[in-house]
Protein backbone atom coordinates (compact mmCIF):
# COMPACT_ATOMS: atom_id res chain seq x y z
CA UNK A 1 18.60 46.66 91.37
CA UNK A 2 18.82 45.06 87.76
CA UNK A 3 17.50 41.25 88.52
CA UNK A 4 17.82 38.41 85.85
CA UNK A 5 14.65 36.43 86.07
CA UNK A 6 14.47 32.56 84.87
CA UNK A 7 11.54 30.63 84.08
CA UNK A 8 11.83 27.19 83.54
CA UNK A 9 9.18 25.50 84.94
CA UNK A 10 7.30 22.78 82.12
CA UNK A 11 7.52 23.45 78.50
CA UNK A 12 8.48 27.36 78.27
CA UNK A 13 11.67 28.94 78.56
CA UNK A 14 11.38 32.67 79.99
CA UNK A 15 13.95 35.43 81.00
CA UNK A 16 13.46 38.90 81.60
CA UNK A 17 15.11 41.44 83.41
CA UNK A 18 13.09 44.00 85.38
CA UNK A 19 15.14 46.99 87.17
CA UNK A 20 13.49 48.34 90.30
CA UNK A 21 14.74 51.74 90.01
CA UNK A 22 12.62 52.60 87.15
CA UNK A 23 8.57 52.50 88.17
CA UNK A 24 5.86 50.07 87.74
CA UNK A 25 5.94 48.35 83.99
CA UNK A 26 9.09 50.35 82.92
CA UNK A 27 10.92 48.15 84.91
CA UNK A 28 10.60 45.29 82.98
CA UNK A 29 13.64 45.64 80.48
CA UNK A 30 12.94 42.86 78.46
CA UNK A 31 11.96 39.75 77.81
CA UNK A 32 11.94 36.70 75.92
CA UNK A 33 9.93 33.64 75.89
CA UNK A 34 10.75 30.21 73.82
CA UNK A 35 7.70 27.70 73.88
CA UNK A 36 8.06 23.86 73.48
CA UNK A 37 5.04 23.14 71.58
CA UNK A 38 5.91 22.06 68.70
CA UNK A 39 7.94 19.89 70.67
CA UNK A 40 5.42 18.36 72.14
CA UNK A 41 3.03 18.42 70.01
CA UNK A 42 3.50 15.00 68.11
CA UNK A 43 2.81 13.56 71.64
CA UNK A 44 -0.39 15.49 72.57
CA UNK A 45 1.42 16.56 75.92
CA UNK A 46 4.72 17.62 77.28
CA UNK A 47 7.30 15.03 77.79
CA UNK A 48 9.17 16.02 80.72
CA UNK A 49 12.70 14.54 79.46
CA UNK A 50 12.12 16.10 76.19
CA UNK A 51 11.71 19.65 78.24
CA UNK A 52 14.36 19.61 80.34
CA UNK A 53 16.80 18.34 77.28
CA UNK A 54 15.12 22.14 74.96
CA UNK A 55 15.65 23.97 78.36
CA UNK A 56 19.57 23.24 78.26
CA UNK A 57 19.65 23.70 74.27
CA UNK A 58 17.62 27.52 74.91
CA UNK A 59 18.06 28.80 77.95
CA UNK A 60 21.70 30.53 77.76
CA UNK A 61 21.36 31.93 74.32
CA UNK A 62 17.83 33.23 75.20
CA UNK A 63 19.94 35.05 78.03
CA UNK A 64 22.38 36.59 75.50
CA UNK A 65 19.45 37.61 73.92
CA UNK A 66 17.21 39.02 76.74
CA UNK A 67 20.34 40.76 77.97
CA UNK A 68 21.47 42.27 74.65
CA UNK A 69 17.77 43.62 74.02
CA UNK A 70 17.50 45.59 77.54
CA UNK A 71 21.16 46.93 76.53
CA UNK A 72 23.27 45.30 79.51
CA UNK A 73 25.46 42.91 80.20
CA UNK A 74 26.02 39.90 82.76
CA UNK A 75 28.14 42.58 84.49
CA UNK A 76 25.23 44.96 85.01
CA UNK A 77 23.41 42.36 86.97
CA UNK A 78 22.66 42.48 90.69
CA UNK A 79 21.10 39.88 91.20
CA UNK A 80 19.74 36.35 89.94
CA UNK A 81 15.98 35.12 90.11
CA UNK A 82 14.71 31.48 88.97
CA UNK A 83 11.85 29.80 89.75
CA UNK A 84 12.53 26.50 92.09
CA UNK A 85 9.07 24.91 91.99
CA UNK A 86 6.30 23.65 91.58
CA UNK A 87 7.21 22.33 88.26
CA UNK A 88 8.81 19.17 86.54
CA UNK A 89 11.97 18.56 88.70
CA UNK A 90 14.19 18.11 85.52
CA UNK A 91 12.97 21.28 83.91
CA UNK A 92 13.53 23.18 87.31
CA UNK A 93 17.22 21.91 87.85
CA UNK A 94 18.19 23.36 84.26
CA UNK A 95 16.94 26.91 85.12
CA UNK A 96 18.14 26.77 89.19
CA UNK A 97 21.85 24.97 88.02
CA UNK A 98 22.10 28.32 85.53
CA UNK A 99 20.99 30.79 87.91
CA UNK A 100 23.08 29.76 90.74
CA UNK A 101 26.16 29.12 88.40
CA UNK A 102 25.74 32.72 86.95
CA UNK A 103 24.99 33.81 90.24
CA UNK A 104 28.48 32.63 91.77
CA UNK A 105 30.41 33.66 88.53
CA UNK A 106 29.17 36.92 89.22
CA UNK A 107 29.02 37.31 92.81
CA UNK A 108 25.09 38.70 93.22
CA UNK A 109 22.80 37.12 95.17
CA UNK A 110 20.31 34.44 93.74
CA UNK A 111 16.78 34.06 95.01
CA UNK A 112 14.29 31.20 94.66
CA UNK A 113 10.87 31.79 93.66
CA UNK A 114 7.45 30.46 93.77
CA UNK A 115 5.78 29.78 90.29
CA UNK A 116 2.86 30.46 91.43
CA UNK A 117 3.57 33.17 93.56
CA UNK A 118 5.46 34.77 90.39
CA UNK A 119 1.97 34.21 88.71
CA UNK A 120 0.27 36.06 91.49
CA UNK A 121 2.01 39.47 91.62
CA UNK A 122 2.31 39.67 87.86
CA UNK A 123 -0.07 42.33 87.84
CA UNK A 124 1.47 44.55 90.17
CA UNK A 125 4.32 44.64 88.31
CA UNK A 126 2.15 46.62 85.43
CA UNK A 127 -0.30 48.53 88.30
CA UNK A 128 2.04 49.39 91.14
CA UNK A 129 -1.06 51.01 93.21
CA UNK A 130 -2.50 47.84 93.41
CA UNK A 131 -2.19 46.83 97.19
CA UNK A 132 -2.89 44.24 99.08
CA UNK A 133 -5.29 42.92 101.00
CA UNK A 134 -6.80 41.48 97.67
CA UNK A 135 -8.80 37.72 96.72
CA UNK A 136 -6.52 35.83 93.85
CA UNK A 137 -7.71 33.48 91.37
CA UNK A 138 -5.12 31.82 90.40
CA UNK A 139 -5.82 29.44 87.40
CA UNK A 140 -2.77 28.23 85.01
CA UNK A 141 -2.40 24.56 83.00
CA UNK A 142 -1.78 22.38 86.32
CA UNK A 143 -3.45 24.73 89.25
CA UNK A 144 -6.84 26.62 90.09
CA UNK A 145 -6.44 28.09 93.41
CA UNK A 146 -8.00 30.80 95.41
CA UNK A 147 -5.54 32.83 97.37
CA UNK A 148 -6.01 35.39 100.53
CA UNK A 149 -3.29 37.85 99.79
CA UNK A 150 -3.07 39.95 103.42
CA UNK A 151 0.38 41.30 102.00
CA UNK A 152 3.28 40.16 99.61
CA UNK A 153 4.69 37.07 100.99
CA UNK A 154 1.38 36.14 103.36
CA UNK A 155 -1.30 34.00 101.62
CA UNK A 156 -3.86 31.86 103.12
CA UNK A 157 -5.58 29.33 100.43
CA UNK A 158 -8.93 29.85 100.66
CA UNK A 159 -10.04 26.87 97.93
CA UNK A 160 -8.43 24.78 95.19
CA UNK A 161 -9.24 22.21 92.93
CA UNK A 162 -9.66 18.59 94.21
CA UNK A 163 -8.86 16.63 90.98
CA UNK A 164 -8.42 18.39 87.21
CA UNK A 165 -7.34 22.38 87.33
CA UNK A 166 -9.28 24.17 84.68
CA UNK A 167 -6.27 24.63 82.53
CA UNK A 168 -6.42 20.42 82.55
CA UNK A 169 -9.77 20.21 81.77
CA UNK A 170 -9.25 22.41 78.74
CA UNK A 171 -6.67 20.80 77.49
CA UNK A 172 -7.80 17.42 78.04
CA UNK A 173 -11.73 18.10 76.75
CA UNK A 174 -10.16 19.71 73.89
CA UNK A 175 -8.15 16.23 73.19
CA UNK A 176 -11.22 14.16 73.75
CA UNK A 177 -12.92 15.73 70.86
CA UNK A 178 -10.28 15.70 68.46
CA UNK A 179 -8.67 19.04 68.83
CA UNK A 180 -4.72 19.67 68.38
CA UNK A 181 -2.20 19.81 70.78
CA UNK A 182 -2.22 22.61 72.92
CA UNK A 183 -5.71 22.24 73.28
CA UNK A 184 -7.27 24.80 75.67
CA UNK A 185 -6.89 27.85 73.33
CA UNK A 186 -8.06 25.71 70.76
CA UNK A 187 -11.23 25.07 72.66
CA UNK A 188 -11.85 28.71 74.07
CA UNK A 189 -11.44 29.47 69.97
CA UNK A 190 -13.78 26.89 68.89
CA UNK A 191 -16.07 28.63 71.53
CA UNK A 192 -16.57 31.63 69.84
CA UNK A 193 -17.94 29.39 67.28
CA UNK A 194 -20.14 27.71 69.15
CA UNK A 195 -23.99 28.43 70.60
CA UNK A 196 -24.71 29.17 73.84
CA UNK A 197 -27.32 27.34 75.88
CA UNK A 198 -27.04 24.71 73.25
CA UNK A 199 -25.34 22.07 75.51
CA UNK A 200 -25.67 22.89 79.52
CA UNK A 201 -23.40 21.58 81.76
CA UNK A 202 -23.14 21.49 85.25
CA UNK A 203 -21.30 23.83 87.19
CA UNK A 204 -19.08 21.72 89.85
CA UNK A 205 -19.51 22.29 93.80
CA UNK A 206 -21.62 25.45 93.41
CA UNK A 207 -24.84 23.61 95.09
CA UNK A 208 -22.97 23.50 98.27
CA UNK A 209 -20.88 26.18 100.20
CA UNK A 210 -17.33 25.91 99.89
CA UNK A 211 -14.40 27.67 98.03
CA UNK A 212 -13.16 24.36 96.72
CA UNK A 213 -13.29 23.27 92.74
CA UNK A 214 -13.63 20.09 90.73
CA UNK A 215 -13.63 19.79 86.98
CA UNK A 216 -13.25 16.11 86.29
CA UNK A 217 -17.07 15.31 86.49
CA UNK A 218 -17.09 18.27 83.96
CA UNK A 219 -15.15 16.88 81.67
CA UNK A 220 -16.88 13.46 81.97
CA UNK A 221 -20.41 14.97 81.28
CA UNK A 222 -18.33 16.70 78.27
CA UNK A 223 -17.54 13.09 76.76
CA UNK A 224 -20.76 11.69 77.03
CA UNK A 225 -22.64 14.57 75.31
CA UNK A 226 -19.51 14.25 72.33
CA UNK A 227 -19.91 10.36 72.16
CA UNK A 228 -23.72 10.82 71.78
CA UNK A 229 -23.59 13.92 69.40
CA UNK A 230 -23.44 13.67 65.77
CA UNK A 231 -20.13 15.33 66.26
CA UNK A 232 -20.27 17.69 63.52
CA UNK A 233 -18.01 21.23 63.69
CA UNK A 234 -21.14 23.19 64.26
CA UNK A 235 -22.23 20.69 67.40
CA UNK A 236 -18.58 20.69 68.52
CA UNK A 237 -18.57 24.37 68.70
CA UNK A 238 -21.53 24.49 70.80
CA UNK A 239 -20.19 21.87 73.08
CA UNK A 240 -17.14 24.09 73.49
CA UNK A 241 -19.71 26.84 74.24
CA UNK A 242 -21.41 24.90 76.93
CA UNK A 243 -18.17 23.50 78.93
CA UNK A 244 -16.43 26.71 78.71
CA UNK A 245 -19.30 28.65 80.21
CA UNK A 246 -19.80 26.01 82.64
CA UNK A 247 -16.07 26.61 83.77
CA UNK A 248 -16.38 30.55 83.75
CA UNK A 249 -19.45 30.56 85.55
CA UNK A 250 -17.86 27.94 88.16
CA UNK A 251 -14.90 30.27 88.71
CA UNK A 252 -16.71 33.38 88.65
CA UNK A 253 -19.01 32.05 91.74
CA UNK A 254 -16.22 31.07 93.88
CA UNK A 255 -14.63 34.31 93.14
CA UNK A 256 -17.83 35.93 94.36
CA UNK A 257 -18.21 33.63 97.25
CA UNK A 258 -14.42 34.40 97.79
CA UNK A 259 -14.17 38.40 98.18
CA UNK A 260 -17.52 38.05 100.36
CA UNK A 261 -15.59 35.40 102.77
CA UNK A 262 -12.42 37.94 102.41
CA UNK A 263 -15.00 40.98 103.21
CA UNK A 264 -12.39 42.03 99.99
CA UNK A 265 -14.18 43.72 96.69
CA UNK A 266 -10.31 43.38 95.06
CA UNK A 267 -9.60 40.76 92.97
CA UNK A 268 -6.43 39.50 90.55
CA UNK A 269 -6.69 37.33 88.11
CA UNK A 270 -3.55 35.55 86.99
CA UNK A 271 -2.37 32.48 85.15
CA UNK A 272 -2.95 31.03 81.84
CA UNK A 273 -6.56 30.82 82.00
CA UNK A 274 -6.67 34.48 82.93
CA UNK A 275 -6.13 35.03 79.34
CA UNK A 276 -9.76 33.70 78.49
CA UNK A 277 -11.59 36.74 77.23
CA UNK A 278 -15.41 35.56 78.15
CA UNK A 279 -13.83 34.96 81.70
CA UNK A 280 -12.54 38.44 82.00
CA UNK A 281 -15.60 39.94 80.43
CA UNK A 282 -17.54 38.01 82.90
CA UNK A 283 -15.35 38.89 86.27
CA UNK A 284 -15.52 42.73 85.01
CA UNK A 285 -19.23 42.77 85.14
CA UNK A 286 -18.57 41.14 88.64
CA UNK A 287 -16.62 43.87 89.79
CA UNK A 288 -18.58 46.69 88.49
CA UNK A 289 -21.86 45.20 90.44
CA UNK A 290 -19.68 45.30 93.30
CA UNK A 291 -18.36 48.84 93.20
CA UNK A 292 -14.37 46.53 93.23
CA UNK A 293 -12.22 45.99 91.24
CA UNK A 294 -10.83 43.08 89.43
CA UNK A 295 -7.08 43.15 87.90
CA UNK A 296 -5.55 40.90 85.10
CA UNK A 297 -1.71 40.76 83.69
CA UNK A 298 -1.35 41.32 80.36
CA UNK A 299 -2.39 38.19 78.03
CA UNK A 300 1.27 37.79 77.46
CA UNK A 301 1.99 37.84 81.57
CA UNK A 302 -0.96 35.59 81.57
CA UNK A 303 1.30 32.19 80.44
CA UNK A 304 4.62 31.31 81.86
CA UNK A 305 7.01 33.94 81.76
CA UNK A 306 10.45 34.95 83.00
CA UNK A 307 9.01 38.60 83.45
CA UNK A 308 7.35 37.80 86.60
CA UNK A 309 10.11 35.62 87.97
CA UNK A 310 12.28 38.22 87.51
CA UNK A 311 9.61 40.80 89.32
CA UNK A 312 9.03 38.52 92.30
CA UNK A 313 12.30 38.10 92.83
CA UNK A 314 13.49 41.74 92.94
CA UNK A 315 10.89 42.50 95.96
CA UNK A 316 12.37 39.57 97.71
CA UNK A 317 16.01 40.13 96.89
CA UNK A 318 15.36 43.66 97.82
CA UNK A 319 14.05 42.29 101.42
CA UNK A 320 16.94 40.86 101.94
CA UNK A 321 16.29 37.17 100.93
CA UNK A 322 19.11 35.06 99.90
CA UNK A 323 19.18 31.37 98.35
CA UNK A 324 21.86 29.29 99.43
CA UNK A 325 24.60 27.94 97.53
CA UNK A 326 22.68 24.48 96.66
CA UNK A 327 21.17 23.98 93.45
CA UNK A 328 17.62 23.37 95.28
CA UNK A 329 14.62 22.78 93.67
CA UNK A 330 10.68 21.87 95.01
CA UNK A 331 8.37 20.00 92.59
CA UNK A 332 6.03 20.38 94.80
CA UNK A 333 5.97 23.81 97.04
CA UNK A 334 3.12 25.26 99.35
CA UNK A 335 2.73 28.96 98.64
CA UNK A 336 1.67 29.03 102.65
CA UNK A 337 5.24 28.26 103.60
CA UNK A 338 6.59 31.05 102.13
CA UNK A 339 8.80 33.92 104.12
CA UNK A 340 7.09 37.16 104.18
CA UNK A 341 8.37 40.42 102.26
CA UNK A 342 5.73 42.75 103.45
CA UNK A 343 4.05 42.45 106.84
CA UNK A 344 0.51 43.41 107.48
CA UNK A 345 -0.39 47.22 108.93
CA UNK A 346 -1.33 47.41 112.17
């Protein structure tokens, strides 16, 4: 089955196609991905008109494009994929109102998918012996979740964030001290740069049991210690130091706390955070003291992506899922609700 995957979520505009009868990672065709942020740069976020308006100006001729590089054409399709939330409701009509017309033009099935589920089984698309039961940390721009994954299609959330998502608290420290728009990879860079042990910051909720996050207080503490600074580049860097290891050492004791809830030494790692290289390097060493394992996407699989839209929705489309005829979309869409595609082994 050759499935067209859209991704049009917030400020990125993704298509693949993966084809299921070719294994694990050469499946995935192509793929294409057009970022906004130039776009939104001049405003130091996204604007959610201004995305949805770039999504209708890139989104078909990014399909010519995605199409014409895995050698096919709309007739080789079997099927249509696009993710229908969470996301910014104008952004998700533009990607679901193409799918569903291309879908009917074409007469193959559409299916609706999860962002964040399409986040979550990214990197089975590249390890296809990864198998669930497995702990998720899932940690892109607006979410920081941890995920009980019993089999495709069954999650239990085990914690989440009650207030900023790490991605968020990037971006926004990263703003407070003066750093361009997008700011988290800014920060992690400036980072590098920086000291560590210079600055210490808290890390949020660990004092007390619980699988839950919070960042905000973080990023407060952050602003206090930049207001009081003499804010030069080298005492910038080391604040970056201190708030980033502060969030990897936050997420890397849930994770721990996590698996040992889950009785689970497996762990995936997905999201746009999951690109941060001290946060790998630090879940590795996790998962070598534990005799596990811990499993990331690709850095490029790491950020929105049509690839793993187009990946989630083969398995379901291949279980026999169906989207109705509606253009439907869910801004806001609990990954608990979702149908099953495996079931668990007795």
């Amino acid at each position: 089955m050759r499935v067209l995957g859209i991704e049009t979520s917030c400020d990125e505009t993704g298509v693949a196609v993966y084809d299921t009868a070719r294994p694990g990672p050469e499946g995935l065709r192509a793929h294409a991905v057009y970022s906004q942020i130039a776009l939104h740069a001049e405003y130091g976020g996204v604007v959610p008109e201004l995305a949805s308006r770039d999504h209708v100006r890139k989104l078909l001729p990014l399909i010519r494009q995605t199409l014409g590089e895995a050698g096919l054409t709309t007739a080789d399709l079997d099927g249509v994929a696009y993710t229908a939330g969470p996301g910014l409701v104008g952004a998700l009509l533009v990607g679901a109102g193409v799918a569903r017309s291309l879908a009917w033009a074409l007469d193959v099935p559409a299916v609706a998918v999860h962002h964040m589920e399409g986040h979550l089984l990214a990197p089975l698309l590249e390890d296809p012996e990864l198998k669930a039961p497995f702990v998720a940390l899932l940690v892109s721009g607006g979410h920081t979740q941890l995920v009980g994954v019993d089999a495709i299609g069954q999650y239990r959330l085990l914690g989440e964030t009650l207030d900023d998502a790490a991605g968020e608290a990037f971006d926004k420290t990263a703003k407070l001290m003066g750093l361009p728009y997008p700011g988290g990879p800014q920060l992690a860079a400036l980072a590098e740069q920086g000291r560590p042990g210079v600055f210490k910051f808290a890390r949020p909720m660990t004092d007390r049991p619980g699988l839950d996050f919070s960042f905000s207080g973080l990023k407060t503490q952050v602003l206090l210690a930049w207001r009081d600074s003499d804010q030069s580049e080298q005492t910038r860097a080391d604040i970056a130091r201190g708030f980033e290891d502060a969030v990897i050492d936050t997420l890397a004791i849930k994770c721990q706390r996590a698996l040992d809830a889950a009785g689970c030494d497996t762990l995936v790692v997905a999201g746009g955070v999951g690109a941060n290289k001290r946060l790998r390097v630090k879940l590795e060493e996790i998962a070598r003291k534990r005799d596990g394992r811990v499993c990331f996407p690709r850095p490029a699989l790491c950020t929105d992506n049509g690839a793993m839209i187009a990946f989630a929705g083969a398995l379901r489309l291949e279980a026999g899922q169906r989207a109705g005829n509606a253009v439907h979309v869910q801004p806001r869409w609990d990954m608990a609700s979702l149908p099953a595609v495996q079931t668990v082994a007795a």
